[in-house]
N, C-alpha and C. Protein backbone atom coordinates (compact mmCIF):
# COMPACT_ATOMS: atom_id res chain seq x y z
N UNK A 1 53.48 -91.81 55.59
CA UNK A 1 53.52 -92.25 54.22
C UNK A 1 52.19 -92.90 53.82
N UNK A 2 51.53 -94.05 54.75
CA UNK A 2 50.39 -94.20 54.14
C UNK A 2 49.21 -93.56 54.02
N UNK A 3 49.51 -92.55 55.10
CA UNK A 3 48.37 -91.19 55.02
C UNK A 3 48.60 -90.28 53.86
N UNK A 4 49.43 -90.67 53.11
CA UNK A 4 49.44 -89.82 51.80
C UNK A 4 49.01 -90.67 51.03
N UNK A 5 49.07 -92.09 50.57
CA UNK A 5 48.74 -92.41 50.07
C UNK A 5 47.71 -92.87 49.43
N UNK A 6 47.30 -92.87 51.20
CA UNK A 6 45.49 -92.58 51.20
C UNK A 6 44.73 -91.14 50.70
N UNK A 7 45.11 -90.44 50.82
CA UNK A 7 44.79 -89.02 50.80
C UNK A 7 44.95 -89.10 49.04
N UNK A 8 46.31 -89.15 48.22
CA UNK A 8 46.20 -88.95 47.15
C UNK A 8 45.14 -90.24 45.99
N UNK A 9 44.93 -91.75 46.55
CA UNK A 9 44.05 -92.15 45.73
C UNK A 9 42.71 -91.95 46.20
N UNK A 10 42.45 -91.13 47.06
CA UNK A 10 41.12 -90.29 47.21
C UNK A 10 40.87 -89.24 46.55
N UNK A 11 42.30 -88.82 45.87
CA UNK A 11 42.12 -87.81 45.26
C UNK A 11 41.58 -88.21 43.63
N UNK A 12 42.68 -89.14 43.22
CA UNK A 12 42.08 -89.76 42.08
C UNK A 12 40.80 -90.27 41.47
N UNK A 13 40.16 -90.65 43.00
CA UNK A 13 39.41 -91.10 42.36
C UNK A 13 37.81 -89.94 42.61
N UNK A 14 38.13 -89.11 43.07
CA UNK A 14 37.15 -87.66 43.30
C UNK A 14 37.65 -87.04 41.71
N UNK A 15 38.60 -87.07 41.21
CA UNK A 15 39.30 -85.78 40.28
C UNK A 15 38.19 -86.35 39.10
N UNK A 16 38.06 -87.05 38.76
CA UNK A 16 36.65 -87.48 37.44
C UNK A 16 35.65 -87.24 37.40
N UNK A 17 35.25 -87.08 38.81
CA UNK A 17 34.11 -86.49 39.34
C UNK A 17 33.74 -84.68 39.25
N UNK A 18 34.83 -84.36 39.31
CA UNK A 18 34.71 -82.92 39.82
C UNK A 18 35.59 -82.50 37.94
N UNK A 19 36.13 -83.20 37.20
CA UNK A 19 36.83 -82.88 35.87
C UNK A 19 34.95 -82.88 35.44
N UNK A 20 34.26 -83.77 35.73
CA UNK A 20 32.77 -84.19 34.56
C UNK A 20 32.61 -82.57 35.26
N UNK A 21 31.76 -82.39 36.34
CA UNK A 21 31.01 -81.48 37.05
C UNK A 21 31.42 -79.70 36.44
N UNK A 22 32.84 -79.67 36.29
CA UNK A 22 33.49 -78.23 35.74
C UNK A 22 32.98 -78.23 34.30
N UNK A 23 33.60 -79.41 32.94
CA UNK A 23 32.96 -79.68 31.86
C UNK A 23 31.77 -79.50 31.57
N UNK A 24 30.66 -80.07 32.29
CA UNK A 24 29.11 -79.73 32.01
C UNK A 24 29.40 -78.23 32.33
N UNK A 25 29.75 -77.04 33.21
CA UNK A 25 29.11 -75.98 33.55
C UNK A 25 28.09 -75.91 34.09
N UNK A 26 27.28 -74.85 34.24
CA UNK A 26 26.74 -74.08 34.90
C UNK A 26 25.01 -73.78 33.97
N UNK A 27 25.57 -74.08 33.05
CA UNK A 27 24.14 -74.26 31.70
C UNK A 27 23.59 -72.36 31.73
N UNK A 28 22.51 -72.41 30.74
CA UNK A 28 22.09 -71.37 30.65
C UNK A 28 21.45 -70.38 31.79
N UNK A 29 21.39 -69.57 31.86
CA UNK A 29 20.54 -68.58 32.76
C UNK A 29 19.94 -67.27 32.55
N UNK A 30 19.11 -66.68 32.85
CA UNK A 30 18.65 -65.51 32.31
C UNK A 30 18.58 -64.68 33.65
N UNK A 31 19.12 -63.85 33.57
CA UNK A 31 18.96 -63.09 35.35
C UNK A 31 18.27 -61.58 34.72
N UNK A 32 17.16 -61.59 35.50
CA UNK A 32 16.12 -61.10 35.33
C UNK A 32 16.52 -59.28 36.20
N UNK A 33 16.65 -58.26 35.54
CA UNK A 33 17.12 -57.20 35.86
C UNK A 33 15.78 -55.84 35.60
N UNK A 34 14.69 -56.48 35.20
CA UNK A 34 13.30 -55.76 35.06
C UNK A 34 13.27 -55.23 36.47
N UNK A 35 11.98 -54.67 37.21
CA UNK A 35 11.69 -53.51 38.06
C UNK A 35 10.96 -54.76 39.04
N UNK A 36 10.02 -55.79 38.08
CA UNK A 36 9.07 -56.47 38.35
C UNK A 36 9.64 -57.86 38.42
N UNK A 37 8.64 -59.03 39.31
CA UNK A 37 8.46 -60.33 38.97
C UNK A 37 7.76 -60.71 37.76
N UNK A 38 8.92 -62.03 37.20
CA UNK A 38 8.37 -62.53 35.81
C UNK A 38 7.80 -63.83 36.24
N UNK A 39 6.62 -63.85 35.88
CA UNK A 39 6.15 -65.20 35.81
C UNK A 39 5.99 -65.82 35.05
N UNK A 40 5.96 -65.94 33.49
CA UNK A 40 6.45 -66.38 32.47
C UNK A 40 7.30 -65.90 31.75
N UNK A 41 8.56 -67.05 30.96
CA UNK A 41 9.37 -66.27 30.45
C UNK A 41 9.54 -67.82 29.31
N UNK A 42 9.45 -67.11 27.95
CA UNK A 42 9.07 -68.00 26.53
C UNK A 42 9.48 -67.88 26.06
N UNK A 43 10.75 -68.95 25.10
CA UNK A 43 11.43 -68.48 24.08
C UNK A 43 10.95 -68.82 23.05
N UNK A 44 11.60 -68.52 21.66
CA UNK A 44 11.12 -68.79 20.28
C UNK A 44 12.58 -67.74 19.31
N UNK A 45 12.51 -68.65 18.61
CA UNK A 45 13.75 -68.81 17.72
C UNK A 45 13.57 -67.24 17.40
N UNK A 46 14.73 -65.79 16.70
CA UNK A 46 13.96 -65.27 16.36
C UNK A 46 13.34 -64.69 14.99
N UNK A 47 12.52 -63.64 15.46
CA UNK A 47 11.21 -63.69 13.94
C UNK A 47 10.79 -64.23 13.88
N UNK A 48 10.36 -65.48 15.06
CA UNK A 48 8.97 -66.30 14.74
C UNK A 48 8.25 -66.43 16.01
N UNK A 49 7.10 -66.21 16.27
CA UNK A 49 6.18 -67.33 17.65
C UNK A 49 6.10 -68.41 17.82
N UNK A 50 7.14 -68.99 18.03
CA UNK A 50 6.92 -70.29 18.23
C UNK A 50 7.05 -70.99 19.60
N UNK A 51 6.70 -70.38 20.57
CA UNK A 51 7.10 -70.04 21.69
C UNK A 51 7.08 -71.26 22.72
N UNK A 52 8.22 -71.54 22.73
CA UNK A 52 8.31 -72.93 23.98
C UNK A 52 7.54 -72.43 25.22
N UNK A 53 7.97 -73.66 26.09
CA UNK A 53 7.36 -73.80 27.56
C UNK A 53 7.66 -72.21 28.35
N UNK A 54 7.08 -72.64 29.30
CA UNK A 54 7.44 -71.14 30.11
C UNK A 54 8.50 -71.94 31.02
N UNK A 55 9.37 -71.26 31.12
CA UNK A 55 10.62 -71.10 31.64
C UNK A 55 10.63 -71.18 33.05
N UNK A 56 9.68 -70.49 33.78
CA UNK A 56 9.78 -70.03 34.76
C UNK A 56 8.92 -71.44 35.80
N UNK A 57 8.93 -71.79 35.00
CA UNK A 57 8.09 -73.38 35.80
C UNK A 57 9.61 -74.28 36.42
N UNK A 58 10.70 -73.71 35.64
CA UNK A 58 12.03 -74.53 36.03
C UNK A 58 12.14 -73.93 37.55
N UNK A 59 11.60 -73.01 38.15
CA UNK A 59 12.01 -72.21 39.60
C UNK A 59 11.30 -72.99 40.50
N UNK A 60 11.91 -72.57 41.93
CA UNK A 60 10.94 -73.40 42.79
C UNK A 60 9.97 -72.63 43.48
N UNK A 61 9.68 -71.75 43.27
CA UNK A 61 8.71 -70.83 43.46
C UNK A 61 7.91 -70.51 42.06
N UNK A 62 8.24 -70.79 41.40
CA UNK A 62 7.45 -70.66 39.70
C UNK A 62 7.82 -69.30 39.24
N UNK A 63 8.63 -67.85 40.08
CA UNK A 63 8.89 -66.88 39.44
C UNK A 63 10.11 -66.49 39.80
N UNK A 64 10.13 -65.39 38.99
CA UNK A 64 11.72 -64.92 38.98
C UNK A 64 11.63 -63.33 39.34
N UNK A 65 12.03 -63.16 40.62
CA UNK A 65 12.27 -62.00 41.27
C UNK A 65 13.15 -61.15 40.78
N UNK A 66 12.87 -60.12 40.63
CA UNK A 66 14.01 -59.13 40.72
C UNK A 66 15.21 -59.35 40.72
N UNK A 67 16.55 -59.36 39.78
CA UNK A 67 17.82 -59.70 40.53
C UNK A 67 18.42 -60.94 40.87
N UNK A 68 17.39 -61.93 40.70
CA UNK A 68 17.23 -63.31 40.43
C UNK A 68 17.50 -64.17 38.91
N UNK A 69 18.72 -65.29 39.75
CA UNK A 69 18.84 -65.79 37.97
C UNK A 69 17.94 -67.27 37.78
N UNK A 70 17.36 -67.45 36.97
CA UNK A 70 16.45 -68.98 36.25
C UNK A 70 17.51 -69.66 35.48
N UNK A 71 18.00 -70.79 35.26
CA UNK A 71 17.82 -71.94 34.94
C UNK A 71 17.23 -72.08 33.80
N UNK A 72 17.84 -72.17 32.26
CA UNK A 72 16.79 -71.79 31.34
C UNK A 72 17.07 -73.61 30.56
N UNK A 73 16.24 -74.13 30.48
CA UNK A 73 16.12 -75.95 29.74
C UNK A 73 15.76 -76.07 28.60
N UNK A 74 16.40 -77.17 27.77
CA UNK A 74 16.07 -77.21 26.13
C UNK A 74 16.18 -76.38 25.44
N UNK A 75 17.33 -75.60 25.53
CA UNK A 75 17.30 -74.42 24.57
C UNK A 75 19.10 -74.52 23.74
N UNK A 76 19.01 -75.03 22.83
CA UNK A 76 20.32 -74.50 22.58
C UNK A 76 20.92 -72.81 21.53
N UNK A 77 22.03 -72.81 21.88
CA UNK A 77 22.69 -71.40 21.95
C UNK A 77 21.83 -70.77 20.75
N UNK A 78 21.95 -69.36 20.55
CA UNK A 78 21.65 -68.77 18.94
C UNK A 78 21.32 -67.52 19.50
N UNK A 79 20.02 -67.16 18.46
CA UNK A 79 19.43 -66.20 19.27
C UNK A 79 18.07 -66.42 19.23
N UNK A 80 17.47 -65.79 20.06
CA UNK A 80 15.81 -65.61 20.45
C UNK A 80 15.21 -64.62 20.84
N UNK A 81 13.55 -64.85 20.52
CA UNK A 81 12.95 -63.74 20.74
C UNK A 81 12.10 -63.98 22.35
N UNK A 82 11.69 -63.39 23.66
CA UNK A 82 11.39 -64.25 24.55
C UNK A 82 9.92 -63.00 24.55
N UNK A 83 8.87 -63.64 25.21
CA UNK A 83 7.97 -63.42 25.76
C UNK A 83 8.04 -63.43 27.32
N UNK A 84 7.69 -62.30 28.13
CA UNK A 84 7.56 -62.37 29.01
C UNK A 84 6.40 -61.87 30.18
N UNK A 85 6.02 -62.39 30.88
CA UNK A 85 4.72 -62.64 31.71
C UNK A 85 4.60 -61.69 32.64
N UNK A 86 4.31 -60.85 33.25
CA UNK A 86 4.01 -60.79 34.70
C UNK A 86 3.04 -61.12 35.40
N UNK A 87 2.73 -61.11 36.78
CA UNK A 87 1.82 -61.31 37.59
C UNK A 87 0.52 -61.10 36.93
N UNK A 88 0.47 -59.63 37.24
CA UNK A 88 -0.61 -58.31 36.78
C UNK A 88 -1.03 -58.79 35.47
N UNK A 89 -1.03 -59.75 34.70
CA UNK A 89 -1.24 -60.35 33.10
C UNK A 89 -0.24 -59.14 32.01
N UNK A 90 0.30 -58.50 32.51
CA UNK A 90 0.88 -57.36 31.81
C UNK A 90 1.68 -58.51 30.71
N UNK A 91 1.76 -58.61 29.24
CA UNK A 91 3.32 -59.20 28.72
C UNK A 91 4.34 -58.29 28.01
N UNK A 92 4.98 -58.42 27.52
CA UNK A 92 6.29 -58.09 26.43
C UNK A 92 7.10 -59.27 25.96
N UNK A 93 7.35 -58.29 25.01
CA UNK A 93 8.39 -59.26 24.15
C UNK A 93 9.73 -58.37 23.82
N UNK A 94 10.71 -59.48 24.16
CA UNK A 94 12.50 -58.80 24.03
C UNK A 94 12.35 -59.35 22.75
N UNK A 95 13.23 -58.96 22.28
CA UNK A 95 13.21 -59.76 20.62
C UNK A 95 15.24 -59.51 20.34
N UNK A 96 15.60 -60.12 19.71
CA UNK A 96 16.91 -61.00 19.20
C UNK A 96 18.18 -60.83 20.59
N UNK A 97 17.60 -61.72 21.31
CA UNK A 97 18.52 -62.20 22.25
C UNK A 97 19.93 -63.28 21.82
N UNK A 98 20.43 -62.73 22.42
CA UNK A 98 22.12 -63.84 22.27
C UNK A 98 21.86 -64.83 23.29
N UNK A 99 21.53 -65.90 23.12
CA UNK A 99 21.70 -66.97 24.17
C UNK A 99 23.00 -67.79 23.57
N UNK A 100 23.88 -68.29 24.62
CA UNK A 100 25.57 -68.84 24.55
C UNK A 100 25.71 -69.94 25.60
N UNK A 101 25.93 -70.91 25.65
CA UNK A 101 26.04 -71.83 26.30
C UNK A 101 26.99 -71.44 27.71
N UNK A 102 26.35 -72.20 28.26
CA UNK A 102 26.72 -71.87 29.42
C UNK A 102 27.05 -70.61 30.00
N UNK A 103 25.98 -69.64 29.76
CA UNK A 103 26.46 -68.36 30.06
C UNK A 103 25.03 -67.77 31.10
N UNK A 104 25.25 -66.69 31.41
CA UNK A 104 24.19 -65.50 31.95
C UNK A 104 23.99 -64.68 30.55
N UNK A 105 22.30 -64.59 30.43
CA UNK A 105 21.99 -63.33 29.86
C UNK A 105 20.99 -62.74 30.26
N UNK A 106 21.04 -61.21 30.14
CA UNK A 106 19.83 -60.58 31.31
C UNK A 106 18.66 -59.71 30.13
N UNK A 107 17.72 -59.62 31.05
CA UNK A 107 16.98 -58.46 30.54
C UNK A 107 16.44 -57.74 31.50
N UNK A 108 16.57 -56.11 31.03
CA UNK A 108 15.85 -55.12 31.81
C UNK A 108 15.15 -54.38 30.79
N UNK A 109 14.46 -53.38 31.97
CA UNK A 109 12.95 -53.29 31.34
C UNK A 109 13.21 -52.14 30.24
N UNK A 110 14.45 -51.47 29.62
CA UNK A 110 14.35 -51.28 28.85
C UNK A 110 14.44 -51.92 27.92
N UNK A 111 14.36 -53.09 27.65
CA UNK A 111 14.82 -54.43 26.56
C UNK A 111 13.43 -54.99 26.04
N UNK A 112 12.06 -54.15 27.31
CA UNK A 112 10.86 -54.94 26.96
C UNK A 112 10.46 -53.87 25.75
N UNK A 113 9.26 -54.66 24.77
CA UNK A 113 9.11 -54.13 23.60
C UNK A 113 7.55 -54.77 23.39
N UNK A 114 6.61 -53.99 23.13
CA UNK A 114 5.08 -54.34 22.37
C UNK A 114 4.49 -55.21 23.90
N UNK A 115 4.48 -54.12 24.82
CA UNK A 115 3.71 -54.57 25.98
C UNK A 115 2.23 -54.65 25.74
N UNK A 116 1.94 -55.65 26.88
CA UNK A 116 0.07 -55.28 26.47
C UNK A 116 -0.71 -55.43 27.72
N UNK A 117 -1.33 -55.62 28.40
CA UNK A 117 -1.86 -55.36 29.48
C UNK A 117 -3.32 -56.49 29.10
């Protein structure tokens, strides 16, 4: 009996903890489904350049591999237009992305648009 009792106000007092942790989610992400590594990846509201931080500075390697999802910060939901980097200086731009809270959204390389080298 007191091993339950122990057991269940351990539970109580973990359950607030883990109720906050489910509530926040999982936050935004962009999982990167291109051919290539992105090394910058820039959003901006869309139809305009206004292009925030690079994204890809949130990684701990600074890029986003293949198949790999980022961690996307300061952005809330709508849509956007993103700039994106590679290695090789190659860029593109996706243009009217759905970003949704707490969700995954991807791009592949047919999504890139007005590359430049």
């Amino acid at each position: 009996m007191r091993r339950t009792l122990i057991a269940v106000g351990i539970l109580l007092v973990a359950m607030p903890g883990a109720a906050l942790a489910q509530a926040k989610g999982k936050g935004i992400r962009l999982w990167n489904l291109t051919t290539e590594t992105i090394s910058g990846f820039q959003l901006s509201p869309a139809g305009k350049t206004d292009w925030g931080p690079n994204q890809c500075l949130n990684d701990k390697d600074k890029e986003v591999d293949h198949d790999e999802r980022l961690r996307i910060t300061g952005v809330e939901p709508g849509r956007y237009d993103a700039r994106v980097s590679y290695p090789n200086s190659r860029q593109c731009v996706v243009r009217d992305i759905e970003i949704r809270a707490d969700a995954v959204f991807s791009i592949a390389d047919k999504d890139l648009k007005d590359c430049t080298k």
